[in-house]
Structure formats: structure tokens, C-alpha cells
N, C-alpha and C. Protein backbone atom coordinates (compact mmCIF):
# COMPACT_ATOMS: atom_id res chain seq x y z
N UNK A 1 145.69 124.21 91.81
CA UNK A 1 144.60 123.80 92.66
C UNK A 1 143.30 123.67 91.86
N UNK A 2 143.35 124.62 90.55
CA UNK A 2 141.97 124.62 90.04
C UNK A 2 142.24 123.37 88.82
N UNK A 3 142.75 123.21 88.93
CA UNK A 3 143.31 122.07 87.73
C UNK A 3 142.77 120.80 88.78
N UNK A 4 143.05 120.45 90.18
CA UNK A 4 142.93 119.32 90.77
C UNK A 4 141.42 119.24 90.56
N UNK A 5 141.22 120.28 91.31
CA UNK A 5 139.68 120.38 91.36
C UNK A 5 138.72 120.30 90.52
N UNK A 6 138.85 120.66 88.79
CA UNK A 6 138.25 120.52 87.96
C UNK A 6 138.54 118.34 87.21
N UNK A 7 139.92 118.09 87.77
CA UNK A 7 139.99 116.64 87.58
C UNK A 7 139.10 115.76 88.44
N UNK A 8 139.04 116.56 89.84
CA UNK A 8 137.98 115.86 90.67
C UNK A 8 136.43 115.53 90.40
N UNK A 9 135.93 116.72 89.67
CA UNK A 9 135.02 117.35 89.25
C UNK A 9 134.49 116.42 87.90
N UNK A 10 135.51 116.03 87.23
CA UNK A 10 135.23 115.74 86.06
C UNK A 10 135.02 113.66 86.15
N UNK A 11 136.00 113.43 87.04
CA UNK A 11 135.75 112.16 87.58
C UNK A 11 134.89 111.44 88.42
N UNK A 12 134.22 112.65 89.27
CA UNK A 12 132.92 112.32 89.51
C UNK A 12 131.76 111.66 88.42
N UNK A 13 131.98 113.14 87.62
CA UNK A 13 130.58 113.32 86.70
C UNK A 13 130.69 111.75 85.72
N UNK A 14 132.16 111.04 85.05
CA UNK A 14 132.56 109.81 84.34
C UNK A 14 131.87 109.15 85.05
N UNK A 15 132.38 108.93 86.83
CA UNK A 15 131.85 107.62 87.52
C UNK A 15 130.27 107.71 87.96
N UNK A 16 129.62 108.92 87.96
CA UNK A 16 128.02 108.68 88.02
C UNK A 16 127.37 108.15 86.68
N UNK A 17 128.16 108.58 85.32
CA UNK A 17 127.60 108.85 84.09
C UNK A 17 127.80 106.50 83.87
N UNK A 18 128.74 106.10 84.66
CA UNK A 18 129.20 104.76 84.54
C UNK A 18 128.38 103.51 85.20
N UNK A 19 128.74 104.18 86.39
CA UNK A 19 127.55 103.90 87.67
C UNK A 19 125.74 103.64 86.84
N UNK A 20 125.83 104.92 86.19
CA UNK A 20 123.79 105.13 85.63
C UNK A 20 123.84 103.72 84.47
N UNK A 21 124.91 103.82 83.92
CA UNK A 21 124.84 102.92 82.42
C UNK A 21 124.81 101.68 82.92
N UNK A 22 125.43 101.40 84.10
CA UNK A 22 125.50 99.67 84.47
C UNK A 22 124.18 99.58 84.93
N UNK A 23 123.77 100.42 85.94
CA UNK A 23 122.56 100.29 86.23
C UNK A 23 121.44 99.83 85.28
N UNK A 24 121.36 100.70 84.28
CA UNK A 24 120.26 100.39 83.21
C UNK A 24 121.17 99.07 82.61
N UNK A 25 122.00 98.91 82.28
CA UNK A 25 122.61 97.66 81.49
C UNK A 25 122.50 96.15 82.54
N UNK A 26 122.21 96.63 83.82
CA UNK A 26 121.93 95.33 84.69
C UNK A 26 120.12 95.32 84.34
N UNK A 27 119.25 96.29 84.20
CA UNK A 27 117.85 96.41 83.74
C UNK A 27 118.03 95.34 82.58
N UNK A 28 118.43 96.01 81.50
CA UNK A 28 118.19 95.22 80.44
C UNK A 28 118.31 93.63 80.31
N UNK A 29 119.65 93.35 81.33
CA UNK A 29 120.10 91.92 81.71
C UNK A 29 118.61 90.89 81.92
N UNK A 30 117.76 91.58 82.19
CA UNK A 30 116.76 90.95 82.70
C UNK A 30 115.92 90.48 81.79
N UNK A 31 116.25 90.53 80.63
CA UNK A 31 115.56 90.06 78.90
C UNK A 31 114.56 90.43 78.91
N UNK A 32 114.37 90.26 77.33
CA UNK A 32 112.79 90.44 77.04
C UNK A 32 112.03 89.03 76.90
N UNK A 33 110.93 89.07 76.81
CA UNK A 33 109.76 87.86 77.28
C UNK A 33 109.07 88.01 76.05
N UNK A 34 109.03 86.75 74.95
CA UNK A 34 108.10 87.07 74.06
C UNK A 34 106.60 86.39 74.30
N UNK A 35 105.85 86.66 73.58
CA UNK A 35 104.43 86.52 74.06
C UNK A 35 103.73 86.23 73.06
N UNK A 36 103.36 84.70 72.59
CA UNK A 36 102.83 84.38 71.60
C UNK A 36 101.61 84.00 71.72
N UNK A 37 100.76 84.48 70.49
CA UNK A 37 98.90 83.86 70.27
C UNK A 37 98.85 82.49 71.08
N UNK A 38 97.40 82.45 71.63
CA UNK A 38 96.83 81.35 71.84
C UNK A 38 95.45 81.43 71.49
N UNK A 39 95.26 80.45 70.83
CA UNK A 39 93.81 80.14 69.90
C UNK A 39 92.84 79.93 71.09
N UNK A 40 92.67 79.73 72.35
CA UNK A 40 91.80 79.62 73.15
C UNK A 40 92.56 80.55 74.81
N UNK A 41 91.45 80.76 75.48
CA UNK A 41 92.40 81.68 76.76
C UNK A 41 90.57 81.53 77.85
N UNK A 42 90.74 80.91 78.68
CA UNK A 42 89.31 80.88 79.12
C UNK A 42 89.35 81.75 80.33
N UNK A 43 88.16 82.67 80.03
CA UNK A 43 88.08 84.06 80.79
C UNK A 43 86.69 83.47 81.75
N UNK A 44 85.84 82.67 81.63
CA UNK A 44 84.42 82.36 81.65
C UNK A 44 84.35 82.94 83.56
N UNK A 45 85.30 82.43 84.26
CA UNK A 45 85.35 82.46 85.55
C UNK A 45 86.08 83.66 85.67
N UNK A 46 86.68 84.33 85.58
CA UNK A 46 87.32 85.87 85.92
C UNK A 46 86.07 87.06 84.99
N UNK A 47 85.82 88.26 85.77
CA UNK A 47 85.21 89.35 85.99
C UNK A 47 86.08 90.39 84.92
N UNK A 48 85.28 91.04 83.92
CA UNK A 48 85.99 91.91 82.69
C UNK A 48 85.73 93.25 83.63
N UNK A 49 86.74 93.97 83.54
CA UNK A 49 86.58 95.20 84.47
C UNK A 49 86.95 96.42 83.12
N UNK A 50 87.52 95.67 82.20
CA UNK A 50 87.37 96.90 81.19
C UNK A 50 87.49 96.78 79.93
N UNK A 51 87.24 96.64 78.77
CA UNK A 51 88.08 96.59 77.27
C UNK A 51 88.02 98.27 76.70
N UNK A 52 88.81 98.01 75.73
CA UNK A 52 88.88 99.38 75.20
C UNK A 52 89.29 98.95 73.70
N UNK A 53 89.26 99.47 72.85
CA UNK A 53 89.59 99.17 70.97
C UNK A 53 90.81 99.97 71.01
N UNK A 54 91.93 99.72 70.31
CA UNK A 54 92.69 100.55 69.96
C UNK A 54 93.77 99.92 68.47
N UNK A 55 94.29 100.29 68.21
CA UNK A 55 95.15 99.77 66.71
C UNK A 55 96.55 99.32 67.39
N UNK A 56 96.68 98.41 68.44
CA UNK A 56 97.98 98.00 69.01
C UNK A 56 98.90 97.78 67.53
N UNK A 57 98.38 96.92 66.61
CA UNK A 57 98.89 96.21 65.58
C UNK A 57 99.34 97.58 64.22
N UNK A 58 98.77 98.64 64.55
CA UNK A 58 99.32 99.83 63.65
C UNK A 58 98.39 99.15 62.26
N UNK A 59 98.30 98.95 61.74
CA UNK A 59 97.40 98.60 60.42
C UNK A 59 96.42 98.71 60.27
N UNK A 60 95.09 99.82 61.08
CA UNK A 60 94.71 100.50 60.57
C UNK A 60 92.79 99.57 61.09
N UNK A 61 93.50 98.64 61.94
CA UNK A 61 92.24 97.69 62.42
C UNK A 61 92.26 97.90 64.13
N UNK A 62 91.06 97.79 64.62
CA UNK A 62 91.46 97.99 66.12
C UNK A 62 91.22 96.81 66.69
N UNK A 63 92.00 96.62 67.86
CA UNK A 63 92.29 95.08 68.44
C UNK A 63 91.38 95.38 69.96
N UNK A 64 91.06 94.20 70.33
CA UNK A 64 90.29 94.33 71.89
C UNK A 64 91.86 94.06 72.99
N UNK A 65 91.12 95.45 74.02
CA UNK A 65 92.63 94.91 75.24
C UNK A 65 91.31 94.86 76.13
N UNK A 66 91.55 93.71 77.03
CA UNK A 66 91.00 93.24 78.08
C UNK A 66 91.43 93.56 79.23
N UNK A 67 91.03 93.56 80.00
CA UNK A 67 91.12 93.30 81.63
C UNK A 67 90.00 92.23 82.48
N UNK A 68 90.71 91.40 83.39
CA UNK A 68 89.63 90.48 83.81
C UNK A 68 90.59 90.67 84.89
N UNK A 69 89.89 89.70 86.14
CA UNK A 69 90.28 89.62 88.06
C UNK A 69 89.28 88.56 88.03
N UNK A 70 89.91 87.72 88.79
CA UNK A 70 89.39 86.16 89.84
C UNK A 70 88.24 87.23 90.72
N UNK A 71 88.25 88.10 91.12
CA UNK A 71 87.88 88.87 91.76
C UNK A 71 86.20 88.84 91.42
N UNK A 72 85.33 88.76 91.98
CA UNK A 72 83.59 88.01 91.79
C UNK A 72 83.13 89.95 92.16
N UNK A 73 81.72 90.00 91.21
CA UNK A 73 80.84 91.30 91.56
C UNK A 73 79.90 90.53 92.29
N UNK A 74 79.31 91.22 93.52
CA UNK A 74 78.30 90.92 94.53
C UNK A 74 77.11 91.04 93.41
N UNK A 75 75.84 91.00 94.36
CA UNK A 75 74.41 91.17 93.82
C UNK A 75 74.12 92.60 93.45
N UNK A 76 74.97 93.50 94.45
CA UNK A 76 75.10 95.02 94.18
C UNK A 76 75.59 95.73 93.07
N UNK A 77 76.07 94.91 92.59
CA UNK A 77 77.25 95.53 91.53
C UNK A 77 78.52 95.97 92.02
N UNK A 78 79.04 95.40 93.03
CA UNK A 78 80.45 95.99 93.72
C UNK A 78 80.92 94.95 93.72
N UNK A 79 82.80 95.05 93.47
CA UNK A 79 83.31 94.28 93.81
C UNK A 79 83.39 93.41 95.59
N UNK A 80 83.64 92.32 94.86
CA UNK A 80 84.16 91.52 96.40
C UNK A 80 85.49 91.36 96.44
N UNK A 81 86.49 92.23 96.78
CA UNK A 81 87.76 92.15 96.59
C UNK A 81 88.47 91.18 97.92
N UNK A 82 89.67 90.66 97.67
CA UNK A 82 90.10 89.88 98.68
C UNK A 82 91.61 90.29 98.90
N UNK A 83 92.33 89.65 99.63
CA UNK A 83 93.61 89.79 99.85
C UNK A 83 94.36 89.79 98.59
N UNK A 84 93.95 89.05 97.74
CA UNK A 84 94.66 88.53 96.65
C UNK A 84 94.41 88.22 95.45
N UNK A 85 94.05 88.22 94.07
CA UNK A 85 93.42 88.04 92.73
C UNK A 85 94.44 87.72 91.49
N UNK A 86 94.00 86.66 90.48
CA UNK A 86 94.51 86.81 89.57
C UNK A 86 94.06 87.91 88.74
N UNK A 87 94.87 88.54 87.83
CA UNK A 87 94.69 89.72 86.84
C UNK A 87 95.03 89.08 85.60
N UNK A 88 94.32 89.26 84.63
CA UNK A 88 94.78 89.08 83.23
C UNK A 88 94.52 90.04 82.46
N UNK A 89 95.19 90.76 81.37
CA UNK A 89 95.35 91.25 80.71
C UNK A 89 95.61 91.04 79.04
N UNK A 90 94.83 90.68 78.21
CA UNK A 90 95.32 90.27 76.79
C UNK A 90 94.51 91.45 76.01
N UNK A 91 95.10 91.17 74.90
CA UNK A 91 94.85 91.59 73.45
C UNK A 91 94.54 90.41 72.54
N UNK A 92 92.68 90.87 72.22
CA UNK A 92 92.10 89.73 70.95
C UNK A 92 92.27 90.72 69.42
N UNK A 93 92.68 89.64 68.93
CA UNK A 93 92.50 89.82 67.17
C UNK A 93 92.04 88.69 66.64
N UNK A 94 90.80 89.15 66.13
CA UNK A 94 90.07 88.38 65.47
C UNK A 94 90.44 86.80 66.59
N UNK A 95 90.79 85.93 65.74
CA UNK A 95 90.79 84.35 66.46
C UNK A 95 91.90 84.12 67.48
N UNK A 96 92.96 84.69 67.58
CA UNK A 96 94.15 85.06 67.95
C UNK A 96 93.87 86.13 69.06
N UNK A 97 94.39 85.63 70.56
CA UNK A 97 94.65 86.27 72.16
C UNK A 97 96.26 86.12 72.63
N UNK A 98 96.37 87.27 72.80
CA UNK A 98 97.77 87.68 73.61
C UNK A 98 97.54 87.76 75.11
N UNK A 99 98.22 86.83 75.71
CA UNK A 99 97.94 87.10 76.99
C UNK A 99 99.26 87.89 77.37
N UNK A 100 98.78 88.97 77.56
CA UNK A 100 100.21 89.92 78.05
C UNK A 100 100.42 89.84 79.77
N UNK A 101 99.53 89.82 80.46
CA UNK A 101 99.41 89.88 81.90
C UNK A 101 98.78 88.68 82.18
N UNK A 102 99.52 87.75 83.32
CA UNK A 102 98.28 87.04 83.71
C UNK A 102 99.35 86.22 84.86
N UNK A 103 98.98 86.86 86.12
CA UNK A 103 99.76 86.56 87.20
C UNK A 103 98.56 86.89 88.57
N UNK A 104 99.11 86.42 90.12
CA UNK A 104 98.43 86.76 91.03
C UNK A 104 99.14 88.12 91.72
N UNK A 105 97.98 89.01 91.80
CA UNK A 105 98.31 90.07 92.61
C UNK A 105 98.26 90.11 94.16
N UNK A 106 98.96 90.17 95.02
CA UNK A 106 98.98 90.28 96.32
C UNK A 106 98.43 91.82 97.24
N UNK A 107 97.43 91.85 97.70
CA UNK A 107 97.09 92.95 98.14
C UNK A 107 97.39 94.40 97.13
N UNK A 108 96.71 94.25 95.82
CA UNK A 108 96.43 95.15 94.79
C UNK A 108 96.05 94.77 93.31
N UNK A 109 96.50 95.24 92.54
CA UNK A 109 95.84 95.51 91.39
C UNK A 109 97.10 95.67 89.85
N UNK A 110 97.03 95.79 88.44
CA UNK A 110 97.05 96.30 87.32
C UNK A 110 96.99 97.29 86.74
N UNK A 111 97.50 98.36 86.61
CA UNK A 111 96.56 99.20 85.77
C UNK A 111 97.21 99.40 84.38
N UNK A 112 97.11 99.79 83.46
CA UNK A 112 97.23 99.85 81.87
C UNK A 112 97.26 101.16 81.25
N UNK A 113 98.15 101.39 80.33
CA UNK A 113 97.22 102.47 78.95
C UNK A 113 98.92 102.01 78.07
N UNK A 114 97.69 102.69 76.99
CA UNK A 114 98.28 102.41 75.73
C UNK A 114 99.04 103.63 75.37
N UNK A 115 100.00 103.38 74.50
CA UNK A 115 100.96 104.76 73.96
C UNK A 115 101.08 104.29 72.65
N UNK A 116 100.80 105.56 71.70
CA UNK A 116 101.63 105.46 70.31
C UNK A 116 102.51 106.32 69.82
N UNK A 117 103.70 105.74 69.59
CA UNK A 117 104.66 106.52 69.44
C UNK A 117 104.48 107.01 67.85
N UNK A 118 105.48 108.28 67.60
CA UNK A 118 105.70 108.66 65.99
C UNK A 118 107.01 108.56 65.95
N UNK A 119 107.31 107.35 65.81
CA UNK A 119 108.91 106.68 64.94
C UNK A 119 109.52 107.57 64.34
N UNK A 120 109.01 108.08 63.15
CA UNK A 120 109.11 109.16 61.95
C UNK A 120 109.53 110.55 62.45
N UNK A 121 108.78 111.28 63.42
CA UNK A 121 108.40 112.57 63.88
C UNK A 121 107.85 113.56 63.10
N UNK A 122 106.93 112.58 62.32
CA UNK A 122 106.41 113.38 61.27
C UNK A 122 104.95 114.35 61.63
N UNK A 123 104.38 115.08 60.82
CA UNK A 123 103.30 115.77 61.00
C UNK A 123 102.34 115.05 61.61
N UNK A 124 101.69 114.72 60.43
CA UNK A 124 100.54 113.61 60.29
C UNK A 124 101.05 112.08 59.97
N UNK A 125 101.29 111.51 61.07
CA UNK A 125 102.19 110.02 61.00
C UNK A 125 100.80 108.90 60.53
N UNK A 126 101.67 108.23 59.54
CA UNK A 126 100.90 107.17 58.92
C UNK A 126 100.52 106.11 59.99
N UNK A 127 100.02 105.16 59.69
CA UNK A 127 100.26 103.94 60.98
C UNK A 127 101.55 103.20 60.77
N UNK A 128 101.84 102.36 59.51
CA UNK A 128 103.60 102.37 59.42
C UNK A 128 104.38 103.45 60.24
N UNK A 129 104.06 104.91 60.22
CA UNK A 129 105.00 105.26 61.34
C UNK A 129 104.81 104.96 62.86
N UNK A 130 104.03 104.89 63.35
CA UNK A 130 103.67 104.61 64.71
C UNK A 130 104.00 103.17 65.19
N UNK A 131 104.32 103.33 66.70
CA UNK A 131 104.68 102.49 67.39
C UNK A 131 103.80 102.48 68.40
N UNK A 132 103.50 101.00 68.88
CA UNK A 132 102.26 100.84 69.93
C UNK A 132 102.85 100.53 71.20
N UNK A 133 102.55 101.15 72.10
CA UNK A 133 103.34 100.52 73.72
C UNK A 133 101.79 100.37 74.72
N UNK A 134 101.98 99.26 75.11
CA UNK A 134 101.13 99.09 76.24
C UNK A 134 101.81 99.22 78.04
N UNK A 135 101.73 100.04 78.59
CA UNK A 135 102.45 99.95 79.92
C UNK A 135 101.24 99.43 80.62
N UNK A 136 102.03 98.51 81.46
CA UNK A 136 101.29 97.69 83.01
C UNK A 136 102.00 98.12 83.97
N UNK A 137 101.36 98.48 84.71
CA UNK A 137 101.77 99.19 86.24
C UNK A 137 100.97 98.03 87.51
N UNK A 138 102.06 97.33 87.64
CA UNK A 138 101.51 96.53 88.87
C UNK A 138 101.72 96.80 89.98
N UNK A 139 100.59 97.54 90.88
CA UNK A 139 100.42 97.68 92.37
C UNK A 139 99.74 96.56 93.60
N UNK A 140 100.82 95.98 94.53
CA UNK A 140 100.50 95.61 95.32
C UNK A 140 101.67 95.35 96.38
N UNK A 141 101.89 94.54 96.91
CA UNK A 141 102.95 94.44 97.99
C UNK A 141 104.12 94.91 97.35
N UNK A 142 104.27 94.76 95.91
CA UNK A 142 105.63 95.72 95.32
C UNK A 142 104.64 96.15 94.61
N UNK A 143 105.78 97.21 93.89
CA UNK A 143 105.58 97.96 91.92
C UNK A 143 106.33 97.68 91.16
N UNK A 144 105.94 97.33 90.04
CA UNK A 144 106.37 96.89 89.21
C UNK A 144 105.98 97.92 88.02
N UNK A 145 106.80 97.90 86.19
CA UNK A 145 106.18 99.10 85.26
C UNK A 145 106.77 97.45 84.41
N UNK A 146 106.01 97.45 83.26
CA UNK A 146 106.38 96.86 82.20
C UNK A 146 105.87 97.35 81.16
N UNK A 147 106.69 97.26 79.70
CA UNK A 147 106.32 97.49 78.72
C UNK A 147 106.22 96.25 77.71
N UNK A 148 104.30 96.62 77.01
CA UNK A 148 104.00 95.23 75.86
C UNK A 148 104.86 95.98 74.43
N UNK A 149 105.03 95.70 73.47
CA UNK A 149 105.17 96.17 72.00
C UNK A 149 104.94 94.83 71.14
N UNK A 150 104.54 95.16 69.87
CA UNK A 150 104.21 94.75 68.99
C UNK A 150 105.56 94.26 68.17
N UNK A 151 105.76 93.21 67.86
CA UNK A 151 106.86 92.64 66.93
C UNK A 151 106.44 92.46 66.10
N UNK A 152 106.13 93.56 64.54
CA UNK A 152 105.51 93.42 63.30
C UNK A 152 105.99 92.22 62.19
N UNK A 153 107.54 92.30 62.61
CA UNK A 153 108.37 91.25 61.70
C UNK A 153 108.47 89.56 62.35
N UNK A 154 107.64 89.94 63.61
CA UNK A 154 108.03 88.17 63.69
C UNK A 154 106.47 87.77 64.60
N UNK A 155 105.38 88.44 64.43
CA UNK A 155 104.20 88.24 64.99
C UNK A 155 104.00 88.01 66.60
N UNK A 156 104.42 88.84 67.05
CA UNK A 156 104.69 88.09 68.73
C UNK A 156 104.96 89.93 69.49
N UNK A 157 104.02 89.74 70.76
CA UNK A 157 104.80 90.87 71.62
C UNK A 157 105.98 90.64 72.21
N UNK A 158 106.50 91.57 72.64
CA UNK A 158 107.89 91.63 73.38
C UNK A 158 107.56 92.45 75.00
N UNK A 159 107.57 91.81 76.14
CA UNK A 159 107.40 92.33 76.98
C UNK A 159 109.05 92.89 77.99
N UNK A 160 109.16 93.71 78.55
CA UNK A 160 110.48 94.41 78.72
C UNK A 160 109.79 94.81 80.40
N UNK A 161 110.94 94.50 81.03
CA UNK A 161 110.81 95.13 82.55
C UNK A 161 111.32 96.37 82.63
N UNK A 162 110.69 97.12 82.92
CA UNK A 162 110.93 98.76 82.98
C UNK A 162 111.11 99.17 84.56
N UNK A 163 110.75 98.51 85.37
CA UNK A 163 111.22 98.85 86.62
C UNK A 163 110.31 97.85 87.91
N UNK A 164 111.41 96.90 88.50
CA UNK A 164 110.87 96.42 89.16
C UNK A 164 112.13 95.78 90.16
N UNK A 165 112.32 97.01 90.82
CA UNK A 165 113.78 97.01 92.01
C UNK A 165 113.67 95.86 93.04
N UNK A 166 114.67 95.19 93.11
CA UNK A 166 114.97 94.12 94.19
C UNK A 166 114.63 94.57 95.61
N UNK A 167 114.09 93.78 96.44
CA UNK A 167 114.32 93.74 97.60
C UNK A 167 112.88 94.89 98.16
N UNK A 168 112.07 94.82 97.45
CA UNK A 168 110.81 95.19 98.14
C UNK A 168 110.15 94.38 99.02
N UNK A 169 110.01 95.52 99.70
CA UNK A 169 109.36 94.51 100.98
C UNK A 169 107.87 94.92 101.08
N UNK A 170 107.36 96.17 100.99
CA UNK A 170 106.04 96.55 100.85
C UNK A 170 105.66 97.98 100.27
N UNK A 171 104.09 97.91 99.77
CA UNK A 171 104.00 98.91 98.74
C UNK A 171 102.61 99.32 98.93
N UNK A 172 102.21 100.42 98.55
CA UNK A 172 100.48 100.76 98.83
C UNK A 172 100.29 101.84 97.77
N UNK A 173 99.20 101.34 97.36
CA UNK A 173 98.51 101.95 96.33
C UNK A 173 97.33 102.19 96.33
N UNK A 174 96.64 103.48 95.20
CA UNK A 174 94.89 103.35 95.41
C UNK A 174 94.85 102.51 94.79
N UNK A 175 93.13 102.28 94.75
CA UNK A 175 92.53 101.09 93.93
C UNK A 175 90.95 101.68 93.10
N UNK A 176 91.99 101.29 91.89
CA UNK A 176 91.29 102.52 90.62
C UNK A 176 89.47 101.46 90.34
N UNK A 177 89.84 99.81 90.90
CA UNK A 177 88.71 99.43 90.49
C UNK A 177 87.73 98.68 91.41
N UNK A 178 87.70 99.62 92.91
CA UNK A 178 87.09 99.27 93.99
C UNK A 178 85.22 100.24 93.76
N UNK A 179 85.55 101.03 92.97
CA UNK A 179 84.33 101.37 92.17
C UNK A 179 83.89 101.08 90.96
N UNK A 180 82.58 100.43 90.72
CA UNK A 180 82.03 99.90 89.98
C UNK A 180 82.05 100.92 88.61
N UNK A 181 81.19 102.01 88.77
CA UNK A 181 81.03 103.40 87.94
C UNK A 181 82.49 103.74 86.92
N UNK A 182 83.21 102.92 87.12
CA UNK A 182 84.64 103.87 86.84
C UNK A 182 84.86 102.71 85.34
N UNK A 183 84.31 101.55 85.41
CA UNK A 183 84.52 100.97 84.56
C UNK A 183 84.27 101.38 82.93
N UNK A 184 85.47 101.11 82.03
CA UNK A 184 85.47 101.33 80.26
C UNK A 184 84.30 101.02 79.84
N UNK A 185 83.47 99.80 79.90
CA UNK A 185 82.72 99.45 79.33
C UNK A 185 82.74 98.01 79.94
N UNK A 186 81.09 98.16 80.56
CA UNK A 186 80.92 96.90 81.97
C UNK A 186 80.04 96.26 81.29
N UNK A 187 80.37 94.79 81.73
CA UNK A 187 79.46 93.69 81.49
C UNK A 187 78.06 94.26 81.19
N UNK A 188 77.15 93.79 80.43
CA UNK A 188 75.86 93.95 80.58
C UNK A 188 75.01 92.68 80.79
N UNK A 189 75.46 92.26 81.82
CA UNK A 189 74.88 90.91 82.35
C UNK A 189 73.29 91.03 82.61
């Protein structure tokens, strides 16, 4: 009996452990998206809600990550938010813009941060050891997680869907940029 029971036991744990792998192996199905420079990207009409410097590129130079929204500031300094906004998101180097994000949001928002990994697991990791991840977290009628990375050997990001489940029907989130004050570093118009 303890023999059945431990076969039962054990065929569970195969078919969840099978079940999890297709799951992520139907994720991956969903490719990666590469993301190449464009020598021009016109922001003139969308609202910068944040940049920040960071070394996406690991070499020891820091690159601009943007944030912009279709989304207009009143006379007050507050947003005029609407049902709906484009979001863009790139990374400038020098003459060269990555547009990593640049879609319409439906009743929400973007949000961002950067990760650097230590490849190596070393002490004090060089920038050759480090790896740059940008996650986008898109909130609005769904969620969505994506990950940017840096393709050192072939000049181009690689964007990867990290989670963005079928069959959403609706989603609610705060809204990190319905206050003005909260902004990285705001226009000085």
C-alpha cells in the first residue's frame, strides 16, 4: 500500500514539475523582440515625466532612460490625464535612441527600474561582469512585466515577455505619476 502511495506521490510531483516546464516553455514561445537604434525619435509633443543616467551599456558611460506620455501638464503643474495615453520609454546614447516602450496605455500607466546583475558573482564586479535589465511593468486594463537587455555582441536590445497571461479582461492599479512632486528630474520649462 505504501509502495502505491509513494508511486502516486511521486507522479504527481513529475506531472506538476511537466505541467510548470510547458508552461514557461509556452512563455518563451512568445520570442524575443529585438530593438534597434533610431537616429531620430520625436518626443517634441509627449510630456518627460522622468530620466535617470545609468550604465545600461556596462562600459563604464551612463546612458539617458526616458519616460514621456501624450499626456499634457495644465498651467498648474498637474497632469491632465485621460482615459488613455501613449507611453514611451527609450534609452539615448550619444546620437543613437532605443525605443524600448512605445505603445497606448488604456486606463493606466508604465512603470520602470533598472537591474544589474553580477554574471561573475564576484566581490567587486567589473562592468564586463554585470548585466543590465530594464523591467517595464505595464498597468492598465491588463498587466503586463517585460524585460529590456543589452545585446553587447550584436548592438541591439532584446525585449522578452515575462508575464502577460491571456484572457484579461480588467486590471487596476495606482498611479505613481498623477503627482507632479514625485517626478526624477522635471522639465524646467
Amino acid at each position: 500500500m505504501k509502495k502505491k502511495a509513494l508511486l502516486a506521490g511521486t507522479i504527481l510531483v513529475l506531472l506538476v514539475v511537466i505541467v510548470s516546464g510547458a508552461f514557461k516553455l509556452a512563455q518563451k514561445k512568445q520570442g524575443v523582440e529585438l530593438i534597434r537604434s533610431t537616429d531620430t525619435l520625436e518626443t517634441e509633443d509627449l510630456t518627460l515625466l522622468e530620466r535617470m543616467y545609468f550604465d545600461v551599456f556596462n562600459d563604464g558611460k551612463d546612458e539617458s532612460i526616458e519616460l514621456y506620455t501624450s499626456a499634457e501638464r495644465g498651467p498648474d503643474g498637474l497632469m491632465w490625464w485621460d482615459t488613455g495615453h501613449r507611453w514611451l520609454l527609450l534609452v539615448r546614447n550619444k546620437d543613437k535612441i532605443f525605443p524600448l516602450f512605445d505603445d497606448w496605455v488604456q486606463h493606466g500607466q508604465i512603470e520602470f527600474c533598472v537591474v544589474a546583475f553580477n554574471k561573475s558573482r564576484i566581490v567587486s564586479p567589473e562592468d564586463a561582469d554585470l548585466e543590465t535589465h530594464i523591467y517595464v511593468m505595464k498597468n492598465g486594463q491588463s498587466i503586463s512585466l517585460f524585460d529590456y537587455y543589452w545585446d553587447k555582441q550584436n548592438h541591439y536590445f532584446k525585449k522578452e515577455i515575462i508575464f502577460n497571461p491571456p484572457y484579461q479582461w480588467y486590471g487596476k492599479s495606482s498611479s505613481k505619476y498623477s503627482d507632479y512632486n514625485l517626478l526624477i528630474e522635471p522639465s524646467l520649462d
